[in-house]
Protein backbone atom coordinates (compact mmCIF):
# COMPACT_ATOMS: atom_id res chain seq x y z
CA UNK A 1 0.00 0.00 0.00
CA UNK A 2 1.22 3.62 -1.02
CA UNK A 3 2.09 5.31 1.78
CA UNK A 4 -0.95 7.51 3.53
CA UNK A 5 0.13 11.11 4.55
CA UNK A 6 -1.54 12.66 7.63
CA UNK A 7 -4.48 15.20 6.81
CA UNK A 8 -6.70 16.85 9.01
CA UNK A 9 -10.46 17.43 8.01
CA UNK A 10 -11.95 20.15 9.48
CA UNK A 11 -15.84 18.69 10.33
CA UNK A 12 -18.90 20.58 8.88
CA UNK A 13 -20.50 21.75 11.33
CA UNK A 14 -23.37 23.55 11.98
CA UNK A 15 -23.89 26.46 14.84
CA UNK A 16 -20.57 28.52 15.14
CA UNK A 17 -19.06 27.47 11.49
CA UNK A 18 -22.45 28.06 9.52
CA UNK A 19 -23.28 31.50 11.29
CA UNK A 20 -20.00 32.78 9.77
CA UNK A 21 -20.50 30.55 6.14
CA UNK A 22 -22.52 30.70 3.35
CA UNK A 23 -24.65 26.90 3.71
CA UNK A 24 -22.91 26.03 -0.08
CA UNK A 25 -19.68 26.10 1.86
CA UNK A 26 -17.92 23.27 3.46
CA UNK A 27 -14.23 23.09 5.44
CA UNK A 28 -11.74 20.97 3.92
CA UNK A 29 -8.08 21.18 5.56
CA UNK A 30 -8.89 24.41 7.09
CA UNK A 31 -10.15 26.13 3.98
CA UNK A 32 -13.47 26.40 2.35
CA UNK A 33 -14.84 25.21 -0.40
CA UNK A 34 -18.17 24.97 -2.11
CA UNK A 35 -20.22 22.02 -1.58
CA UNK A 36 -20.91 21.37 -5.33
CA UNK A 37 -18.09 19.73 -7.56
CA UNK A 38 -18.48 19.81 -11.11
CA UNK A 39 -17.51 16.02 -11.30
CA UNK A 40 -18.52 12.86 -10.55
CA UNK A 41 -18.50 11.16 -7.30
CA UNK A 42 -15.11 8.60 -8.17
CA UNK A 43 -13.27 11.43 -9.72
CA UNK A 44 -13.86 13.89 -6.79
CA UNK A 45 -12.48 11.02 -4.20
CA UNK A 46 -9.36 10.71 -7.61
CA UNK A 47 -8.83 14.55 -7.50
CA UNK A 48 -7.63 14.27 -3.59
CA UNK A 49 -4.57 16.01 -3.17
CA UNK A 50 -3.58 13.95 -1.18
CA UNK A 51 -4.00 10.90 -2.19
CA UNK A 52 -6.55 10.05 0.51
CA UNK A 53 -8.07 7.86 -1.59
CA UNK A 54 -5.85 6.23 -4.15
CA UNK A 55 -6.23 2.49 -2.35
CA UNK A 56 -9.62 2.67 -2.62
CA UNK A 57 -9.59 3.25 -5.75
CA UNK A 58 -7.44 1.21 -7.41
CA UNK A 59 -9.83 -1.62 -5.23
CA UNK A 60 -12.92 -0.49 -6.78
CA UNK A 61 -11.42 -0.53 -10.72
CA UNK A 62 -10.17 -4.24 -9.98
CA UNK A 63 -13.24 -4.70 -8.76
CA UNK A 64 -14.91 -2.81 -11.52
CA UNK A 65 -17.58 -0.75 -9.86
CA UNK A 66 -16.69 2.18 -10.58
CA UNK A 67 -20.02 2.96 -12.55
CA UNK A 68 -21.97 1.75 -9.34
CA UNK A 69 -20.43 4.46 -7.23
CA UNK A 70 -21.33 6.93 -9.94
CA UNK A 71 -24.87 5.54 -10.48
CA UNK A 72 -27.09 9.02 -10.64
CA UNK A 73 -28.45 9.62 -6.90
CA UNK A 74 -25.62 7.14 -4.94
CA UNK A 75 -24.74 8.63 -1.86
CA UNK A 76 -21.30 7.01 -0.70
CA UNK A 77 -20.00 7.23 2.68
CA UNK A 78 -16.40 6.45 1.21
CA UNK A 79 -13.70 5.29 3.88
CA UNK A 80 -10.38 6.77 3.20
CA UNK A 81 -7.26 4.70 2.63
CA UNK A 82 -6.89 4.38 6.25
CA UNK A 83 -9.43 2.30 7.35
CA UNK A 84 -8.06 0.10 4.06
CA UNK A 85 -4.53 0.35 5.75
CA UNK A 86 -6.45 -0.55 9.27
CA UNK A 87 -8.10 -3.69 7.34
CA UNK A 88 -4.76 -4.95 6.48
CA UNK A 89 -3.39 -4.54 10.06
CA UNK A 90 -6.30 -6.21 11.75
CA UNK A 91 -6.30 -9.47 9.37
CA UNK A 92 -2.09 -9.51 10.00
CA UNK A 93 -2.85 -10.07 13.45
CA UNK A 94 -5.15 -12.62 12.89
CA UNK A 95 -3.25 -14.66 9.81
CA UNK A 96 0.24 -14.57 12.07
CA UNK A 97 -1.55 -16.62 14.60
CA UNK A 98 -0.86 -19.39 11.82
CA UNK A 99 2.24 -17.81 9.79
CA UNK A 100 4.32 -15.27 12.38
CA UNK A 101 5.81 -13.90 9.10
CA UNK A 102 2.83 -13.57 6.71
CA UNK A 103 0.84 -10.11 6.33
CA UNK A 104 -2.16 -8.88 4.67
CA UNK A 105 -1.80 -6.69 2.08
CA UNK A 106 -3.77 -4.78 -0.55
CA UNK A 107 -2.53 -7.34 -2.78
CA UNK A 108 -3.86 -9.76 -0.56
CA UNK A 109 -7.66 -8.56 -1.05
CA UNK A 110 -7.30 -8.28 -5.04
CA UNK A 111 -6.06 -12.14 -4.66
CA UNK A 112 -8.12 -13.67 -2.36
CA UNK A 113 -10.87 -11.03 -1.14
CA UNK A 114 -12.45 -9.40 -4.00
CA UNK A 115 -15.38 -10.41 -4.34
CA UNK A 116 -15.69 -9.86 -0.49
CA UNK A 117 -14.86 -6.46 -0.33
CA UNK A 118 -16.78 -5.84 -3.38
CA UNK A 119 -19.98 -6.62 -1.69
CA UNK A 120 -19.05 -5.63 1.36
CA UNK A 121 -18.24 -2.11 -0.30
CA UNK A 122 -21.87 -1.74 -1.03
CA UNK A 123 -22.49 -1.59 2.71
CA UNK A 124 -20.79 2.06 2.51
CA UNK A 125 -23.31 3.43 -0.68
CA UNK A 126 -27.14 4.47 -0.20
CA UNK A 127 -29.34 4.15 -3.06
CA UNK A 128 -30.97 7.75 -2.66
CA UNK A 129 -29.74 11.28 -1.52
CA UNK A 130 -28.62 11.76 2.09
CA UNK A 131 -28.01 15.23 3.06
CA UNK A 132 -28.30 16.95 6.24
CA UNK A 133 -31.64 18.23 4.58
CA UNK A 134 -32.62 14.19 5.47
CA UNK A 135 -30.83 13.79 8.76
CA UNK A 136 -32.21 13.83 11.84
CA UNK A 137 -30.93 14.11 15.63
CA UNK A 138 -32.15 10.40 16.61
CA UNK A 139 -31.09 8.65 13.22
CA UNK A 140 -33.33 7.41 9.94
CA UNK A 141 -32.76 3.40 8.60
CA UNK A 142 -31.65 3.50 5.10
CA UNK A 143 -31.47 0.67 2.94
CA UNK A 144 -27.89 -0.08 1.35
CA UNK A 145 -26.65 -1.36 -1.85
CA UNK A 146 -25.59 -4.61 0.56
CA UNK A 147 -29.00 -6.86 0.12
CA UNK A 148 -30.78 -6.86 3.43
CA UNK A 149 -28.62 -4.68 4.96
CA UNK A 150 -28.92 -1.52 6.65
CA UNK A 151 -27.61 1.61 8.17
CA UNK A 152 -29.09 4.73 9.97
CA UNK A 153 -27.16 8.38 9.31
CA UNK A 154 -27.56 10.72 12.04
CA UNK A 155 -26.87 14.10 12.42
CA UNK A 156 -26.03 15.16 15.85
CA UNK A 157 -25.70 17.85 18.16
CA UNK A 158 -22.15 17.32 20.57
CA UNK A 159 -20.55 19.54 23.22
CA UNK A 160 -17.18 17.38 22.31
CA UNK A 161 -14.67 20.60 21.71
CA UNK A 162 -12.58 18.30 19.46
CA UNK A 163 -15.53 18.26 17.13
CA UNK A 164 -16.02 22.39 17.29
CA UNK A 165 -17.74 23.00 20.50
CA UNK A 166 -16.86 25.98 21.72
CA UNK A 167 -18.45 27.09 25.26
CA UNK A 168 -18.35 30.95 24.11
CA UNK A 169 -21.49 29.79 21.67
CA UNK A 170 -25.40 29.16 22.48
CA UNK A 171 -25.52 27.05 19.46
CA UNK A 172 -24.29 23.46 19.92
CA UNK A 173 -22.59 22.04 16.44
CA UNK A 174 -23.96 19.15 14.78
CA UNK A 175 -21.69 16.13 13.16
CA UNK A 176 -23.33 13.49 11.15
CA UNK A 177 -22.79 9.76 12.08
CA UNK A 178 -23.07 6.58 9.70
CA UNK A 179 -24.12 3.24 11.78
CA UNK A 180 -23.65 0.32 9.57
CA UNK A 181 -26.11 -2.40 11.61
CA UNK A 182 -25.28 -6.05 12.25
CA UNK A 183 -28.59 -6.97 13.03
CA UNK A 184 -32.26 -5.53 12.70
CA UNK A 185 -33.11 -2.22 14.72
CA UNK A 186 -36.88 -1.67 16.00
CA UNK A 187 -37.79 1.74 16.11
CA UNK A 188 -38.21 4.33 17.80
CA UNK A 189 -34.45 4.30 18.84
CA UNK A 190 -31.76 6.75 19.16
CA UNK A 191 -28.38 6.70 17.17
CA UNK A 192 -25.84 7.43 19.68
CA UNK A 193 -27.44 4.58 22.04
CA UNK A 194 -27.13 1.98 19.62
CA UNK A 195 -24.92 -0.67 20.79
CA UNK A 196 -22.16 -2.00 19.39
CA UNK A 197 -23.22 -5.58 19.31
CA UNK A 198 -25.90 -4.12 16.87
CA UNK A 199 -24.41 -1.75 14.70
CA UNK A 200 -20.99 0.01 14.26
CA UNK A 201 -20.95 3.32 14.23
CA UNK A 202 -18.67 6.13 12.85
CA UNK A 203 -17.58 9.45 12.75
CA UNK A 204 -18.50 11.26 9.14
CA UNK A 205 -15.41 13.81 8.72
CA UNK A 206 -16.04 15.50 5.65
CA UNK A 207 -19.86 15.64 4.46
CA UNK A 208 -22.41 17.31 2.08
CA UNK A 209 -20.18 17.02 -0.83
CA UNK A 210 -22.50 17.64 -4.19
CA UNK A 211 -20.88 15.55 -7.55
CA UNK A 212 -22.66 15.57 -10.78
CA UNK A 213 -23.79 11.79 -9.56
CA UNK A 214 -24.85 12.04 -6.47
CA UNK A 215 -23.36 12.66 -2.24
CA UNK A 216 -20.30 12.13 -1.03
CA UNK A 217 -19.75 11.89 2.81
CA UNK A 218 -15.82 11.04 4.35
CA UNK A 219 -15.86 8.60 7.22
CA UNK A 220 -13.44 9.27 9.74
CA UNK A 221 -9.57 8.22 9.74
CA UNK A 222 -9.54 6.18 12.30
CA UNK A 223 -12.65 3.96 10.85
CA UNK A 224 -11.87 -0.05 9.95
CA UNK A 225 -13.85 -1.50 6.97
CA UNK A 226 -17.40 -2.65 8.52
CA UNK A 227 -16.75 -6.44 7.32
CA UNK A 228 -13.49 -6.48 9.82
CA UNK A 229 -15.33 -8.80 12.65
């Protein structure tokens, strides 16, 4: 795996951040930028500077879904290279239990796992358009592109200073959540008391991105692909 340079995403945020933005605008490595990309969905997550997203990429063309991910109205929670890089970690530990000197490797998915993560990718895309517009404090199920499986998105408010609270402020921010779920969830419920023997839930970093295809939300850094259990 190409090595993964550090980058900080500044959360969107509502409260403090929106009172002094226009609601087009969203923070991206401490600057702003509008919310609507004149491209679609894969080459927005290509166009990183960074190369935040260059593993998962080259994944999804062996895997050759690339059109899925730009299907018209796909919203994608995309995990970054990291949780990739996390993947690989967590399935070392588990294979040198066996081999001390084997690892797991990107190479090791193409070869043996792709079909896997293929399906398992479709756990991270929503066949219809998930903005904040559709989020709600307590959580909404949505279907994925996974058969029978489902997640809820949440948008929530936190007092958590290292997502933007700021005591100075009446206005609590809000961060958005995705909580991929193990197992079927009754309603009514709330998102943050899910537990995580039912669902795993994760941090949404960078969110409300507009491509010519559909929404693009970044799951946190420190997430692990959902099929690592």
């Amino acid at each position: 795996m190409k090595k993964i340079y550090s980058i900080l995403f500044v959360l969107i945020i509502a409260g403090l951040f929106f009172s002094a933005c226009k609601k087009n605008d969203y923070f991206v490595g401490g600057t702003i930028h509008n919310t609507k990309v004149n491209m679609s969905t894969y080459d927005f997550l290509k166009s990183n500077n960074r190369g935040l997203f260059d593993t998962l990429l080259l994944i999804v063309d062996k895997a050759g879904i690339k059109d899925q991910i730009n299907k018209q109205g796909m919203t994608f929670f995309a995990p970054t290279d990291y949780a990739i890089r996390s993947y690989c970690e967590y399935r070392s530990i588990l294979v040198q239990k066996v081999d001390p000197f084997k690892k797991w490797t990107v190479d090791s998915i193409i070869k043996y796992e792709l079909p896997r993560f293929t399906d398992s990718l479709n756990i991270y895309m929503l066949p219809s358009v998930v903005s904040f517009a559709q989020s709600t404090e307590n959580g909404k199920i949505y279907s994925t592109q996974k058969t029978n499986a489902q997640a809820v998105v949440s948008y929530e408010s936190t007092d958590d200073v290292n997502l933007g609270y700021n005591s100075n402020s009446t206005v609590l921010p809000q961060v958005m959540y995705y909580t991929y779920l193990y197992k079927p969830l009754a309603e009514p419920f709330v998102a943050k008391e899910i537990p995580n023997t039912t669902g795993a839930r994760t941090l949404v970093q960078t969110s409300g991105v507009e491509s010519t295809t559909g929404i693009v939300h970044v799951l946190s850094n420190s997430h692990r692909l959902f099929f690592a259990r």
